[in-house]
PDB file of N, CA and C in Angstrom:
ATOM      1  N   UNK A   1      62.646 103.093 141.548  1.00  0.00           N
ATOM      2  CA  UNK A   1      61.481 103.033 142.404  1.00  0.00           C
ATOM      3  C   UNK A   1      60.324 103.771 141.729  1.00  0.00           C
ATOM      4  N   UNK A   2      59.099 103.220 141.717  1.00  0.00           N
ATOM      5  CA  UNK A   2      57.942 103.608 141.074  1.00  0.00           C
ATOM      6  C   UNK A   2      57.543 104.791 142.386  1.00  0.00           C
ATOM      7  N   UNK A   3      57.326 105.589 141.978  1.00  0.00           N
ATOM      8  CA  UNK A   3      56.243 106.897 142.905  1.00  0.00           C
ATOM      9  C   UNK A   3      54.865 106.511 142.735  1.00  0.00           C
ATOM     10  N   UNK A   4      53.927 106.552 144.127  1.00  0.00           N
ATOM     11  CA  UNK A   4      52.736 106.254 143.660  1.00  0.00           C
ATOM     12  C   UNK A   4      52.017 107.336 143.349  1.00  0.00           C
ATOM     13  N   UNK A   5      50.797 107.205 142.303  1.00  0.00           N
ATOM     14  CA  UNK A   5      50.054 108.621 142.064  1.00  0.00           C
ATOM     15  C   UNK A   5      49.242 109.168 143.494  1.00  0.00           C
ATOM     16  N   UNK A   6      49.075 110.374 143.508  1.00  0.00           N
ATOM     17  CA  UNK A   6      48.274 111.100 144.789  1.00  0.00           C
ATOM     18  C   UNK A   6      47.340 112.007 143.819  1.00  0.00           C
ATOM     19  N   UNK A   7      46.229 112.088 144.462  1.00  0.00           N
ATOM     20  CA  UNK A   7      45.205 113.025 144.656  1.00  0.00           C
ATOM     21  C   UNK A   7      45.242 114.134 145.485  1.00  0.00           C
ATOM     22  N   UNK A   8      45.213 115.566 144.712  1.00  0.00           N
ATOM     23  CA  UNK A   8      45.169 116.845 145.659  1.00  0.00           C
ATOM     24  C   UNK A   8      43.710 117.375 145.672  1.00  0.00           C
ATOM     25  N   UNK A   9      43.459 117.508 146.318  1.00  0.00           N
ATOM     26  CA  UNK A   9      41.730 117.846 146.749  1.00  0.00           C
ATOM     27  C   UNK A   9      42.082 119.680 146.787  1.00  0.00           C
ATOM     28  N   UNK A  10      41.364 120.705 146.170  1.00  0.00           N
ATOM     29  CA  UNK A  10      41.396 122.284 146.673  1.00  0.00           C
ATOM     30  C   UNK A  10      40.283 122.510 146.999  1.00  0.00           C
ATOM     31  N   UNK A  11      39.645 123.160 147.423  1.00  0.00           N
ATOM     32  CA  UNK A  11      38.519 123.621 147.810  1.00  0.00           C
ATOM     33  C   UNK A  11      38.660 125.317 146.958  1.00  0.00           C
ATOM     34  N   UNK A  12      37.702 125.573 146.029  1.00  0.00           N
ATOM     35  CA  UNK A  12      37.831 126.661 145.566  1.00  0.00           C
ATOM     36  C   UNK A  12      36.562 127.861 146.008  1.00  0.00           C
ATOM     37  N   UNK A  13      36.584 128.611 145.519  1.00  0.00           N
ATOM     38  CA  UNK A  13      35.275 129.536 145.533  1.00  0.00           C
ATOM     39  C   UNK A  13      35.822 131.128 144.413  1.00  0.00           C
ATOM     40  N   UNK A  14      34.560 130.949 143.739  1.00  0.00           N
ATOM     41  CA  UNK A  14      34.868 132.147 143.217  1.00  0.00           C
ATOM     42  C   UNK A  14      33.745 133.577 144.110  1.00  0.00           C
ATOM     43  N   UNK A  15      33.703 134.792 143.405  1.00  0.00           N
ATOM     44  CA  UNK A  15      32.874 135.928 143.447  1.00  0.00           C
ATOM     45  C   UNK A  15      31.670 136.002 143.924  1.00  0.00           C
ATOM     46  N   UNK A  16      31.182 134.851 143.654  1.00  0.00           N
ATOM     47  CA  UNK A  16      29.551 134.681 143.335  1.00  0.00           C
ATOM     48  C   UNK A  16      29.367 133.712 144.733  1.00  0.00           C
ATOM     49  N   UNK A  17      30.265 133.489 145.419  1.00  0.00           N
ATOM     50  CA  UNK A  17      29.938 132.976 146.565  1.00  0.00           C
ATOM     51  C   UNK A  17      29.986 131.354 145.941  1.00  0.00           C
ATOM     52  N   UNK A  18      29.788 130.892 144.881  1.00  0.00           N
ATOM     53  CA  UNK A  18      29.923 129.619 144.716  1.00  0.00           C
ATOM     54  C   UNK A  18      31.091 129.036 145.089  1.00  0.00           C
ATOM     55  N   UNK A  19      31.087 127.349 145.274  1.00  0.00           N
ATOM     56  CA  UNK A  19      32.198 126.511 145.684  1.00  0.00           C
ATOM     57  C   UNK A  19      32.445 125.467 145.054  1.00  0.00           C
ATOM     58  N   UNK A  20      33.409 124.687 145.047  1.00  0.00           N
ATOM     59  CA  UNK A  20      33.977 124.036 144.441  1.00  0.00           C
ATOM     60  C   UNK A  20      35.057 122.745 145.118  1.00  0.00           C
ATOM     61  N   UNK A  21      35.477 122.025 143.838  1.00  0.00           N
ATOM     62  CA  UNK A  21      37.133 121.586 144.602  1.00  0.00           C
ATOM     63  C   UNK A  21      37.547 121.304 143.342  1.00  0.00           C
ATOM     64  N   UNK A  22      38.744 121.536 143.032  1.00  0.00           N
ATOM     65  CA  UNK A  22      39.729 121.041 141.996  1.00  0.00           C
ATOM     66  C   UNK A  22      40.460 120.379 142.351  1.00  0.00           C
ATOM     67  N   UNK A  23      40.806 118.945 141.413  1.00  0.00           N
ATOM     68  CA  UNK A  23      41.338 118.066 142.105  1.00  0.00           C
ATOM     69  C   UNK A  23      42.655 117.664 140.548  1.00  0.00           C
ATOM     70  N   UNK A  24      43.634 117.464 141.519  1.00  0.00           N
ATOM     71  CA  UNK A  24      44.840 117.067 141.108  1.00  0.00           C
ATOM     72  C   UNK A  24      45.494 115.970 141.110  1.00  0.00           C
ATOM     73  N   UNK A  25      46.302 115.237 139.961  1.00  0.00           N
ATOM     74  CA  UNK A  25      46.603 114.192 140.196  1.00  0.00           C
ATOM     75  C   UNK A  25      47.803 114.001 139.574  1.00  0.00           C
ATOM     76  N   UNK A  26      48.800 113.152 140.020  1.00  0.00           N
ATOM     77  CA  UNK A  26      50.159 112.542 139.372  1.00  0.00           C
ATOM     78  C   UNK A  26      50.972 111.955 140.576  1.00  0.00           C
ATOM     79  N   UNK A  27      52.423 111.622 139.897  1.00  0.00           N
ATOM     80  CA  UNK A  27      53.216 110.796 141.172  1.00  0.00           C
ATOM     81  C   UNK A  27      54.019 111.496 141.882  1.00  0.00           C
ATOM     82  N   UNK A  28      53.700 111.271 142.579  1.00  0.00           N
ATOM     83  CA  UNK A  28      54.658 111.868 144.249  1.00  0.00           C
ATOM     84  C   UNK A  28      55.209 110.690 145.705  1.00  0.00           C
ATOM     85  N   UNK A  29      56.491 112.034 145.805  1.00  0.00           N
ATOM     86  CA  UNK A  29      56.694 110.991 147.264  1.00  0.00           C
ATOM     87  C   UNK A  29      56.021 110.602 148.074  1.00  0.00           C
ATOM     88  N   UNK A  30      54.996 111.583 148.811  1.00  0.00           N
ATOM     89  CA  UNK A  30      54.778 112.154 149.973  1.00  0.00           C
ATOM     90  C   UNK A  30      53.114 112.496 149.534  1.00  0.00           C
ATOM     91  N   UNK A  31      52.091 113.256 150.647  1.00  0.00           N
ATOM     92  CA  UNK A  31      51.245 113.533 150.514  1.00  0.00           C
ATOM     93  C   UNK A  31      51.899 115.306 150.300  1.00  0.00           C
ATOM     94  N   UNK A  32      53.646 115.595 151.009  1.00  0.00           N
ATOM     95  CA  UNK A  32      53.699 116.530 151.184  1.00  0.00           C
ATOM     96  C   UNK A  32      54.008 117.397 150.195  1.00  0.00           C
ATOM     97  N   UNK A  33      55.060 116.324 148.938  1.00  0.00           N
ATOM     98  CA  UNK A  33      55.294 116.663 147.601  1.00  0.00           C
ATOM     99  C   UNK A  33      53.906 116.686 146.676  1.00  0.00           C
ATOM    100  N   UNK A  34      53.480 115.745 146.788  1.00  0.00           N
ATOM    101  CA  UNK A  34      52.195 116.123 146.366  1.00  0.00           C
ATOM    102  C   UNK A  34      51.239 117.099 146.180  1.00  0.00           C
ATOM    103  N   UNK A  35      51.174 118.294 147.182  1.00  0.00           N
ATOM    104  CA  UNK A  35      50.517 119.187 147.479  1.00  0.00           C
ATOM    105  C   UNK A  35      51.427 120.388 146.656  1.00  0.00           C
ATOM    106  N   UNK A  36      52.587 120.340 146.849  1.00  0.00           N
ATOM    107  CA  UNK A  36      54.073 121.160 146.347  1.00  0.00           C
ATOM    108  C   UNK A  36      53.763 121.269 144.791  1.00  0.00           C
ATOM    109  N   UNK A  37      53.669 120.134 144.308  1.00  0.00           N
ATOM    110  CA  UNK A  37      53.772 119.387 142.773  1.00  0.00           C
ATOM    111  C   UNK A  37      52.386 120.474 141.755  1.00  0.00           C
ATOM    112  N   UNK A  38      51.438 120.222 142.542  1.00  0.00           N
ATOM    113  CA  UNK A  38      50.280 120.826 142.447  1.00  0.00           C
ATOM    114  C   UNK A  38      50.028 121.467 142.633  1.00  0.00           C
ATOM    115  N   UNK A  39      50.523 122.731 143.363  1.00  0.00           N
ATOM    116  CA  UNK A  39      50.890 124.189 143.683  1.00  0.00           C
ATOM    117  C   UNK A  39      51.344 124.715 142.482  1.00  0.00           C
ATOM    118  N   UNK A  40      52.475 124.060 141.801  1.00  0.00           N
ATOM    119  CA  UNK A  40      53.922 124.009 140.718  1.00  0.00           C
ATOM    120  C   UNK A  40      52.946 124.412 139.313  1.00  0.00           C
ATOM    121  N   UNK A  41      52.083 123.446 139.420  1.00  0.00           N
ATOM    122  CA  UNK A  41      51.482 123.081 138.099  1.00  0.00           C
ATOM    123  C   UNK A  41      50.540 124.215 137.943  1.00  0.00           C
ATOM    124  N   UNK A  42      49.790 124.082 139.184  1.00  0.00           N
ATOM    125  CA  UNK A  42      48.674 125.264 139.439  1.00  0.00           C
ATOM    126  C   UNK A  42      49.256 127.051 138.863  1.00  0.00           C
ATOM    127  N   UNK A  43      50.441 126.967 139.392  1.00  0.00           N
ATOM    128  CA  UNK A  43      51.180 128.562 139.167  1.00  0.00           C
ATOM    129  C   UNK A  43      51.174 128.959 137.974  1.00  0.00           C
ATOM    130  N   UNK A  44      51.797 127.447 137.068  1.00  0.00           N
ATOM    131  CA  UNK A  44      52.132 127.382 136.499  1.00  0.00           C
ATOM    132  C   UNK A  44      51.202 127.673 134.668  1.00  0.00           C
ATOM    133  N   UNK A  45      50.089 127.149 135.335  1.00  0.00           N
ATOM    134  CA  UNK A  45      49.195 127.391 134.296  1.00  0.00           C
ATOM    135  C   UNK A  45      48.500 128.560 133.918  1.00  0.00           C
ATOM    136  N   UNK A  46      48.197 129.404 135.444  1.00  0.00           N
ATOM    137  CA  UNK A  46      47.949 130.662 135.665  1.00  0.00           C
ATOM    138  C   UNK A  46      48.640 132.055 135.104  1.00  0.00           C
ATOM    139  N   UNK A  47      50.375 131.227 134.942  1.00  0.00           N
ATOM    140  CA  UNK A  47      50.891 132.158 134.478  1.00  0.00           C
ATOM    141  C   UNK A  47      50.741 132.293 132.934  1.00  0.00           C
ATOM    142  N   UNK A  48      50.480 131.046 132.160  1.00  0.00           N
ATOM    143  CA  UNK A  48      50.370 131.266 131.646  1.00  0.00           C
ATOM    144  C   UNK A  48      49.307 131.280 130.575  1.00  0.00           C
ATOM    145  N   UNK A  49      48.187 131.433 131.359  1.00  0.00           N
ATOM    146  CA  UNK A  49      46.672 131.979 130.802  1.00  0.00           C
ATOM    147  C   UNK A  49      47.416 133.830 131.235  1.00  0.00           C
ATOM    148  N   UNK A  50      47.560 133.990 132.025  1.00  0.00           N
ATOM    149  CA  UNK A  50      48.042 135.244 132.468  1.00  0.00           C
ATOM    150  C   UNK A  50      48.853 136.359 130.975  1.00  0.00           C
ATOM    151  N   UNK A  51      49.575 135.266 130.216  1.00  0.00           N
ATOM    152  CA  UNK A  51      50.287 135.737 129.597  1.00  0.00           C
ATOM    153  C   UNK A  51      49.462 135.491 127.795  1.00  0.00           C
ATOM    154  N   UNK A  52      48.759 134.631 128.387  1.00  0.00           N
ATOM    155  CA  UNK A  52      48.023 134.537 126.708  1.00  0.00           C
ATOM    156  C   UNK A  52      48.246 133.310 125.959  1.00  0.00           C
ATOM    157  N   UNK A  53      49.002 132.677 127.262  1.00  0.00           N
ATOM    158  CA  UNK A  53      49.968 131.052 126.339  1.00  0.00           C
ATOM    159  C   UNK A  53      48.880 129.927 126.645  1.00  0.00           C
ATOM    160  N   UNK A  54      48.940 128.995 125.881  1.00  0.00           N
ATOM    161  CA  UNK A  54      48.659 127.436 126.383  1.00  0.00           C
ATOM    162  C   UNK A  54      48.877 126.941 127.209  1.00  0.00           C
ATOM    163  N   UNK A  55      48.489 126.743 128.562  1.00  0.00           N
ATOM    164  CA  UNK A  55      48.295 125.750 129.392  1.00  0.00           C
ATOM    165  C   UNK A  55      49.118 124.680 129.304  1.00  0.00           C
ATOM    166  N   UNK A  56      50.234 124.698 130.189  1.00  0.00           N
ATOM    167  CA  UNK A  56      51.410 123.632 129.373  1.00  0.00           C
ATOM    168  C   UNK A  56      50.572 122.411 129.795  1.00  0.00           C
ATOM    169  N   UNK A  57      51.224 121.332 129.045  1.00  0.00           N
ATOM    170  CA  UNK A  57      50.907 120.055 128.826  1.00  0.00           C
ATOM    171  C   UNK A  57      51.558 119.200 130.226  1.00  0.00           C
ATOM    172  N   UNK A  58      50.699 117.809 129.878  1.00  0.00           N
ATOM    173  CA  UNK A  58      51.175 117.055 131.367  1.00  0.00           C
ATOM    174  C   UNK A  58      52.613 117.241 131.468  1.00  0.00           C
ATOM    175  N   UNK A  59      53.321 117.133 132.471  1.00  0.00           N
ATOM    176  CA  UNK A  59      54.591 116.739 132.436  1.00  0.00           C
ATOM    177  C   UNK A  59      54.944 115.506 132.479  1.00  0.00           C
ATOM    178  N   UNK A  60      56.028 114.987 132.819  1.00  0.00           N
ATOM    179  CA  UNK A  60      56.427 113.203 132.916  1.00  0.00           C
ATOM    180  C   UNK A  60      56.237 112.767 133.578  1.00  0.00           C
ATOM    181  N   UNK A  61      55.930 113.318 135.443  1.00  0.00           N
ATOM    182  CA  UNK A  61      55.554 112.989 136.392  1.00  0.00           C
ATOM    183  C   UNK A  61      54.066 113.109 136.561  1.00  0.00           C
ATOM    184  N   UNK A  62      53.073 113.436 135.481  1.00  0.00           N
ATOM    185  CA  UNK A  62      51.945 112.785 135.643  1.00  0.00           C
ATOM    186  C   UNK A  62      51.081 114.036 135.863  1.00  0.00           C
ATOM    187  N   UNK A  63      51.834 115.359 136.321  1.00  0.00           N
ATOM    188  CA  UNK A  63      51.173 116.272 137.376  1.00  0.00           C
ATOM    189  C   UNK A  63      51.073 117.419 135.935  1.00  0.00           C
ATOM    190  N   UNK A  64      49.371 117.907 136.008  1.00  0.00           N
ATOM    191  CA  UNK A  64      48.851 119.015 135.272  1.00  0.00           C
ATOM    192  C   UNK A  64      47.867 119.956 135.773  1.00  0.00           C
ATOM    193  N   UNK A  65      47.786 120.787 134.822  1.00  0.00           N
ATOM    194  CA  UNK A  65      46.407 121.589 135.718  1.00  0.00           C
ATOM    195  C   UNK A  65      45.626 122.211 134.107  1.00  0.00           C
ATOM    196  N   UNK A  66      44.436 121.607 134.166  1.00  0.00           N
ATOM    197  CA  UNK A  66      43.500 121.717 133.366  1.00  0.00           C
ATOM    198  C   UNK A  66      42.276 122.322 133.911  1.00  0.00           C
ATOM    199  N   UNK A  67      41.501 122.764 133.405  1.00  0.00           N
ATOM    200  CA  UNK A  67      40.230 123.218 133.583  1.00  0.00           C
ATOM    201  C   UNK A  67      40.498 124.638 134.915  1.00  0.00           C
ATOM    202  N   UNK A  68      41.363 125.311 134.467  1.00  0.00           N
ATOM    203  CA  UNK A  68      41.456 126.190 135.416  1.00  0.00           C
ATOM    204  C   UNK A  68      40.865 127.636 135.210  1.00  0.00           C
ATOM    205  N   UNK A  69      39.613 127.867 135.956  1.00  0.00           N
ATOM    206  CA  UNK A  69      38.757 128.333 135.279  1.00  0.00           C
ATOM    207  C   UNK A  69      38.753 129.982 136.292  1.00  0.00           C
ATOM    208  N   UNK A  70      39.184 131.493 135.531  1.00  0.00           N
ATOM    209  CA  UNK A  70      39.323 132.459 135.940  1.00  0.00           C
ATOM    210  C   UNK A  70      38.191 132.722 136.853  1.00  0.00           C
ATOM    211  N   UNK A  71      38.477 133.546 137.807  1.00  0.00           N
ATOM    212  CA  UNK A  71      37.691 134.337 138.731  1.00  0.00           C
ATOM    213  C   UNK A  71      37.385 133.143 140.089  1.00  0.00           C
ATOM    214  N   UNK A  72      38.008 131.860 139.973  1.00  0.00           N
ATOM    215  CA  UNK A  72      37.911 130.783 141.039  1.00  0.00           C
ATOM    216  C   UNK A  72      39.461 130.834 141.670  1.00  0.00           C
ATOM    217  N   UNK A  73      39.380 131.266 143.088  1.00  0.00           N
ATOM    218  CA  UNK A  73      40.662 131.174 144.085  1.00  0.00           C
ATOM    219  C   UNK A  73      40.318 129.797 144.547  1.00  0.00           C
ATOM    220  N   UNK A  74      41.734 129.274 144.625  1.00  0.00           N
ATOM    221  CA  UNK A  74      42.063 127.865 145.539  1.00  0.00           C
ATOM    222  C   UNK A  74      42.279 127.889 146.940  1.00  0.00           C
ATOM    223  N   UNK A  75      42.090 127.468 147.980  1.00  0.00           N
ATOM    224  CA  UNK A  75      42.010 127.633 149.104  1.00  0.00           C
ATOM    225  C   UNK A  75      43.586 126.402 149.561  1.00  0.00           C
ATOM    226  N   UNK A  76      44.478 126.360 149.217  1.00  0.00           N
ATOM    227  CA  UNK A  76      45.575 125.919 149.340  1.00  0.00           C
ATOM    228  C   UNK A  76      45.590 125.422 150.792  1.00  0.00           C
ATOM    229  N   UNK A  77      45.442 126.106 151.705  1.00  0.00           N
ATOM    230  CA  UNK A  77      45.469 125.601 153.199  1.00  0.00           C
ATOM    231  C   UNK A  77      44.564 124.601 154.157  1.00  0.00           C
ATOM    232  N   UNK A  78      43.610 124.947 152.853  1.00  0.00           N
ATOM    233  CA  UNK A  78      42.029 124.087 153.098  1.00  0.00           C
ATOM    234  C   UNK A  78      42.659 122.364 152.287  1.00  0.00           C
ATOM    235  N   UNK A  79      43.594 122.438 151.195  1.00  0.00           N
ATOM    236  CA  UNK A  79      43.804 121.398 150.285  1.00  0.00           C
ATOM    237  C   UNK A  79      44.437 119.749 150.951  1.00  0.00           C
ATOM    238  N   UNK A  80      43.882 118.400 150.954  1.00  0.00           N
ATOM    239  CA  UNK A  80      44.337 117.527 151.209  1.00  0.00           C
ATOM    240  C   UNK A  80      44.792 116.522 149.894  1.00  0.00           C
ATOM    241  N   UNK A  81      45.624 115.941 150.601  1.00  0.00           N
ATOM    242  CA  UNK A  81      46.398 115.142 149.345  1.00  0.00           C
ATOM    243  C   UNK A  81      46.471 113.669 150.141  1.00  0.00           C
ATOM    244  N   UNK A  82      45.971 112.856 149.964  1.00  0.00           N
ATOM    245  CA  UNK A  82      46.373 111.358 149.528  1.00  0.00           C
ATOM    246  C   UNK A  82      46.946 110.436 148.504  1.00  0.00           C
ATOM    247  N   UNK A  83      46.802 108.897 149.109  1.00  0.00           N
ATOM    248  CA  UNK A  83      47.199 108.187 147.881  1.00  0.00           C
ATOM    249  C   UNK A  83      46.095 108.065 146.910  1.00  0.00           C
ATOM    250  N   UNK A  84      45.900 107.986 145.433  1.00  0.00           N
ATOM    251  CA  UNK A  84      44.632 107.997 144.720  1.00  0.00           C
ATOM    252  C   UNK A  84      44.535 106.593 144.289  1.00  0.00           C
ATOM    253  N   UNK A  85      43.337 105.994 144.303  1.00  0.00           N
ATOM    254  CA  UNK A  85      42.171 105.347 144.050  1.00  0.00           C
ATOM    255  C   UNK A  85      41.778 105.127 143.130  1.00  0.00           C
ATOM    256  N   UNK A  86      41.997 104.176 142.111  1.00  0.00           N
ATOM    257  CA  UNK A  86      41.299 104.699 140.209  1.00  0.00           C
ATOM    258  C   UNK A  86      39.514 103.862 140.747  1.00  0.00           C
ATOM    259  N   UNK A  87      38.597 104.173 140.724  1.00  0.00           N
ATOM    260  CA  UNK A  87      37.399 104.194 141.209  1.00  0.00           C
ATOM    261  C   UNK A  87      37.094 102.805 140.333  1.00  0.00           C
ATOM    262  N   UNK A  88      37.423 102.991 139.319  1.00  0.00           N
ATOM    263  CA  UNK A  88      37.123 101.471 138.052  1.00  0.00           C
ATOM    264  C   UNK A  88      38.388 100.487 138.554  1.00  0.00           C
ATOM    265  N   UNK A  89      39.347 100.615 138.968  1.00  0.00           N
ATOM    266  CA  UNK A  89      40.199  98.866 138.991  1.00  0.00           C
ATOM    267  C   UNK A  89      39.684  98.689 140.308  1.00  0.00           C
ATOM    268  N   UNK A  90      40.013  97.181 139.768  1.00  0.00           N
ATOM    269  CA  UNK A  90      39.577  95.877 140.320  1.00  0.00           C
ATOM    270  C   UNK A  90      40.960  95.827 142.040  1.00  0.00           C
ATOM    271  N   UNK A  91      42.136  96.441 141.615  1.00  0.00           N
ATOM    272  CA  UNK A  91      42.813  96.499 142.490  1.00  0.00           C
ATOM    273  C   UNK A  91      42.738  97.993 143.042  1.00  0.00           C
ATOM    274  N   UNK A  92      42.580  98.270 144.530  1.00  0.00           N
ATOM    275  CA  UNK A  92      42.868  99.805 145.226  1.00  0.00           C
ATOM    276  C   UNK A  92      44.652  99.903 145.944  1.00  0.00           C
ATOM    277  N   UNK A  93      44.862 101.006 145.739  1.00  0.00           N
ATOM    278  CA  UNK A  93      46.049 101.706 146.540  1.00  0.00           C
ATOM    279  C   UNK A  93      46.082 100.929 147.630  1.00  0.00           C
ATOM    280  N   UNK A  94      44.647 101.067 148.270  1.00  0.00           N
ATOM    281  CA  UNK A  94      44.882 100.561 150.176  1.00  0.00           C
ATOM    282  C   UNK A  94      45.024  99.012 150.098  1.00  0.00           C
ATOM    283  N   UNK A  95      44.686  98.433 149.154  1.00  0.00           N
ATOM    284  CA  UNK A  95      44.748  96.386 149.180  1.00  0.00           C
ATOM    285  C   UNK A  95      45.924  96.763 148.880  1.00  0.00           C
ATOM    286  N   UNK A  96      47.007  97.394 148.627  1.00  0.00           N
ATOM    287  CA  UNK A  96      48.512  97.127 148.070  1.00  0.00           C
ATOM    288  C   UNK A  96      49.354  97.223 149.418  1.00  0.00           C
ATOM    289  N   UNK A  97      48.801  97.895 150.214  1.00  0.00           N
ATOM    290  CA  UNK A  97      49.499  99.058 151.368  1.00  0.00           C
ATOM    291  C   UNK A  97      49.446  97.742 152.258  1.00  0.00           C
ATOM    292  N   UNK A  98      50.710  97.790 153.264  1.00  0.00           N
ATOM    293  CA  UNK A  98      50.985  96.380 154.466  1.00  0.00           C
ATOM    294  C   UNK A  98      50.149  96.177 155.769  1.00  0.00           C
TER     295      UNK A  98
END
């Protein structure tokens, strides 16, 4: 069974009062794994800017976290996840859906 890709929406803000959203993407069950997946990745990268390492690379399931930029908190509770949309094809997620 193919997983379809989802979009995680965060709402960030750093220090300076500025705002944001970082947005996440790869395949998931659920909107609920989705959010999980992207939590995973999110930790994951943190730890290791934290530690001085590279930013691991996509994984197989699609799910990364790039551009994660210090002194910006994610608002995790604020975060929504859907099915994603590639903005350029000719076919959408929702024309597939019954």
């Amino acid at each position: 069974m193919t997983l379809a890709v989802y979009e995680v929406d965060v709402p960030t803000t750093n220090g300076d009062g500025l705002r944001g959203v970082h947005v996440f993407t790869g395949r998931a069950e659920s909107p609920a794994s989705a959010l999980r997946l992207a939590q995973e990745v999110y930790a994951a990268a943190v730890a290791a800017r934290q530690a001085g390492l590279e930013i691991p690379r996509m994984r197989p399931d699609g799910w990364v976290a790039r551009g994660i930029r210090p002194g910006w908190e994610p608002d995790w509770s604020a975060a929504t996840a859907g099915r994603w949309s590639d903005p350029h094809s000719f076919v959408r997620t929702y024309d597939l859906d019954p």
